[in-house]
Protein backbone atom coordinates (compact mmCIF):
# COMPACT_ATOMS: atom_id res chain seq x y z
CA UNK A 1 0.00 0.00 0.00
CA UNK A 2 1.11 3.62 -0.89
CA UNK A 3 1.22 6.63 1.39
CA UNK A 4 0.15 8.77 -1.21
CA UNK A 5 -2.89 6.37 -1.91
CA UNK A 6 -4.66 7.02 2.10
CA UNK A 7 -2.77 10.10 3.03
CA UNK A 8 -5.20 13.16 2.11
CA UNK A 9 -3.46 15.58 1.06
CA UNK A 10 -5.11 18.29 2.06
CA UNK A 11 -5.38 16.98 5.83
CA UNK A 12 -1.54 17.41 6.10
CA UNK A 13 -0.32 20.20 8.75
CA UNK A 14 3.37 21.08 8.73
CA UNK A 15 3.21 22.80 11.75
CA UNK A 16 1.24 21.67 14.23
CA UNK A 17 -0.19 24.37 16.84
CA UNK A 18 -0.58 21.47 19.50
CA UNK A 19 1.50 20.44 22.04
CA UNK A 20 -0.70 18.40 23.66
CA UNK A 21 -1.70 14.74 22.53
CA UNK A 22 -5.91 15.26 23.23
CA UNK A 23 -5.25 18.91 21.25
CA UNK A 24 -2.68 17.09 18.43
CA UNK A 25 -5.79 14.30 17.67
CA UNK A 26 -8.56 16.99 17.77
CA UNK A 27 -6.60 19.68 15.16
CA UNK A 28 -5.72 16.60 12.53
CA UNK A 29 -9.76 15.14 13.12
CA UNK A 30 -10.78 19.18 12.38
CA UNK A 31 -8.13 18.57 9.13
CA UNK A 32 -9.88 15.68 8.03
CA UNK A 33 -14.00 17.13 8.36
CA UNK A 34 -12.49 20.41 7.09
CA UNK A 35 -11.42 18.39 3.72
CA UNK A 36 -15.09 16.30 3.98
CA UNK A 37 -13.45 13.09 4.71
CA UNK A 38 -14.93 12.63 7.71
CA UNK A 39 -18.61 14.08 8.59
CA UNK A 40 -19.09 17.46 11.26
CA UNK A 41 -21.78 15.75 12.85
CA UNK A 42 -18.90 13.16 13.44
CA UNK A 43 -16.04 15.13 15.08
CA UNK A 44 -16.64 14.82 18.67
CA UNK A 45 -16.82 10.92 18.27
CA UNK A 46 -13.96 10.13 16.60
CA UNK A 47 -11.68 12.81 18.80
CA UNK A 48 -13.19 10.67 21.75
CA UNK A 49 -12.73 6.90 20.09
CA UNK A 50 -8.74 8.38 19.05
CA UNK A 51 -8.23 9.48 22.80
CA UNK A 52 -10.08 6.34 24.43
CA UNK A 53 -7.97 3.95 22.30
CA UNK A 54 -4.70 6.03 23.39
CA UNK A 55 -5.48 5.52 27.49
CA UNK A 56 -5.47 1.71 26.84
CA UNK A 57 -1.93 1.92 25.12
CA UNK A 58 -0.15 5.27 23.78
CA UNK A 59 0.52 4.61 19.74
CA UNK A 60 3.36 6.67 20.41
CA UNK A 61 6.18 4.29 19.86
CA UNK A 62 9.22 6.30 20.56
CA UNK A 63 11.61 8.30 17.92
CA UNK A 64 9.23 10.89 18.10
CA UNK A 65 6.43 9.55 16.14
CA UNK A 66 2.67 8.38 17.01
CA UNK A 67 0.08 6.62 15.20
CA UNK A 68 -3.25 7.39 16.98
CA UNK A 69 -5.91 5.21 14.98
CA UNK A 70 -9.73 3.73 15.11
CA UNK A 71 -11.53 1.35 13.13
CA UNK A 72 -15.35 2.59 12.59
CA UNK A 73 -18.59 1.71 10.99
CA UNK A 74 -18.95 5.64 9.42
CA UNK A 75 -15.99 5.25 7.87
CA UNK A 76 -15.97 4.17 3.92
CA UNK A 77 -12.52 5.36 2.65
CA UNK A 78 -9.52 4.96 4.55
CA UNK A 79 -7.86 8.73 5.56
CA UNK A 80 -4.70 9.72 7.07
CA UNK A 81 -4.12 12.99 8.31
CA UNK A 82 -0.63 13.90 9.23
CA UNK A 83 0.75 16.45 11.46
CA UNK A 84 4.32 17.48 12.14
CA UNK A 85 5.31 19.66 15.07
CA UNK A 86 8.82 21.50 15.83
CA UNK A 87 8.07 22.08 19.93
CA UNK A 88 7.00 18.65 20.13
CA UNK A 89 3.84 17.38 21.48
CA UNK A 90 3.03 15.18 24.73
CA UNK A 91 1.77 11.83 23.74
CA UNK A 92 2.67 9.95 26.84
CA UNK A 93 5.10 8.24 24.14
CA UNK A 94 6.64 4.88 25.15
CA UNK A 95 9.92 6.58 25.60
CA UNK A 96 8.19 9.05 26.98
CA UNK A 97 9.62 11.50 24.79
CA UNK A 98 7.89 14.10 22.87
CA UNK A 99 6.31 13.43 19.29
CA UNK A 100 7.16 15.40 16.28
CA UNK A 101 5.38 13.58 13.50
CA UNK A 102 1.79 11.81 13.84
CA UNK A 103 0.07 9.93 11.33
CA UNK A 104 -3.50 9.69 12.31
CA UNK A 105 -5.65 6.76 10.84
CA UNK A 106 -9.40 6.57 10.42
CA UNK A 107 -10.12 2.99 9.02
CA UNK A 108 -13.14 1.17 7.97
CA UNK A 109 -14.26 -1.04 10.70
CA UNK A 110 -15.08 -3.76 7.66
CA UNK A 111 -11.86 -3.85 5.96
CA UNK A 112 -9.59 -5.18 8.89
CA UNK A 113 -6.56 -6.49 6.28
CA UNK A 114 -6.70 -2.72 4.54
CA UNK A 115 -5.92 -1.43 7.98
CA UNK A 116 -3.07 -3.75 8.79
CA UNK A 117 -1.84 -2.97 5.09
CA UNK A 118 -1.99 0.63 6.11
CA UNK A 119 -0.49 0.25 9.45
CA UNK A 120 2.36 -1.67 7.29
CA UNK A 121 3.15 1.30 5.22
CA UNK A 122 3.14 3.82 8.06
CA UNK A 123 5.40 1.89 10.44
CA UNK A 124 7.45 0.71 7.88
CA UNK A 125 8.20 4.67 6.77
CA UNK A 126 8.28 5.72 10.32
CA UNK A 127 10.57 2.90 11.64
CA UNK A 128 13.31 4.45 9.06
CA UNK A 129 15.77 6.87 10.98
CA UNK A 130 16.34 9.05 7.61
CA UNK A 131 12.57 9.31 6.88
CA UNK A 132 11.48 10.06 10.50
CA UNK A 133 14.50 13.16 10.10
CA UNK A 134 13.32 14.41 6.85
CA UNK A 135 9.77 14.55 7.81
CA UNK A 136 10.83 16.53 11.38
CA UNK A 137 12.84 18.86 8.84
CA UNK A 138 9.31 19.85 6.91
CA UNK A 139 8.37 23.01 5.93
CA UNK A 140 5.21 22.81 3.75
CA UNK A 141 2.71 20.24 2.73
CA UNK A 142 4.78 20.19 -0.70
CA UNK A 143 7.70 18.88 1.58
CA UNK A 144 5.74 16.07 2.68
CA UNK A 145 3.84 15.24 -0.33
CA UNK A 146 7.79 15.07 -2.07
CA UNK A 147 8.81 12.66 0.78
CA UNK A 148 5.96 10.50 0.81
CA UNK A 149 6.53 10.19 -2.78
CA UNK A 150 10.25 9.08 -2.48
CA UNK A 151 8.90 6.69 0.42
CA UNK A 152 6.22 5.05 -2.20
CA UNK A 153 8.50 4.88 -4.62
CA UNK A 154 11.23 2.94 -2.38
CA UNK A 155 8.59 0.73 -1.17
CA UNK A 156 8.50 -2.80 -2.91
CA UNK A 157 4.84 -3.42 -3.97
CA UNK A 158 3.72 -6.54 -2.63
């Protein structure tokens, strides 16, 4: 699976306002109901599903990075939002360091092997020490849209 193919690409903030992990999911769930990925009606469910998932086990897995995610029912199309941030935000991080980069994944609850494949792509980027660098380097969404194209195109299609 490509980045480029769940990442939307208008859901992508280079600089992050929050420094707070409850504040970092809410801005990139506003991101994706701004873009009409996600319905209004929506938002206040999915911020608390994101946050509820993240008491029972932080997705932030260290090097700076997170991956808050749900599976849900009003979800048809896979969507990533993804938000960079130069303070840092709190995310109660396994290393319990701050997180600069955080791919956030809304999945369809039906489609359990699309999710893993998604999961798949992210970690795989994310687990690369160069990648995680470049991304914490970003300037503009056209910075990440170029990296995420140099990660697809490294990735071996399966």
């Amino acid at each position: 699976m490509k980045l480029l193919d769940i990442v939307i690409k208008e859901a992508i903030i280079p600089s992050l306002a929050a420094t707070q992990r409850d504040d970092a999911v809410t801005e990139l769930i506003d991101a994706i109901v701004k873009v009409g990925a996600l319905s209004p009606e929506l938002r206040d469910e999915f911020v608390k599903a994101i946050i509820k998932r993240e008491k029972r086990g932080s997705t932030g897995f260290g090097h700076g990075v997170a991956v808050p995610h749900v599976k849900h029912q009003a979800i048809s199309k896979m969507a990533v939002a993804i938000g960079v941030s130069e303070s840092g935000v709190e995310f109660n991080a396994l290393d319990q360091k701050p997180v600069y980069s955080i791919f956030l994944l809304l999945s369809p609850e039906d489609q359990p092997e699309e999710h893993l494949d998604a999961m798949e792509a992210i970690f795989g980027n994310l687990s690369q020490e160069t990648f995680r660098r470049f991304l914490r380097q970003v300037k503009s969404t056209k910075h990440v849209l170029t990296l995420l194209e140099e990660a697809d195109a490294n990735t071996t299609i399966h």
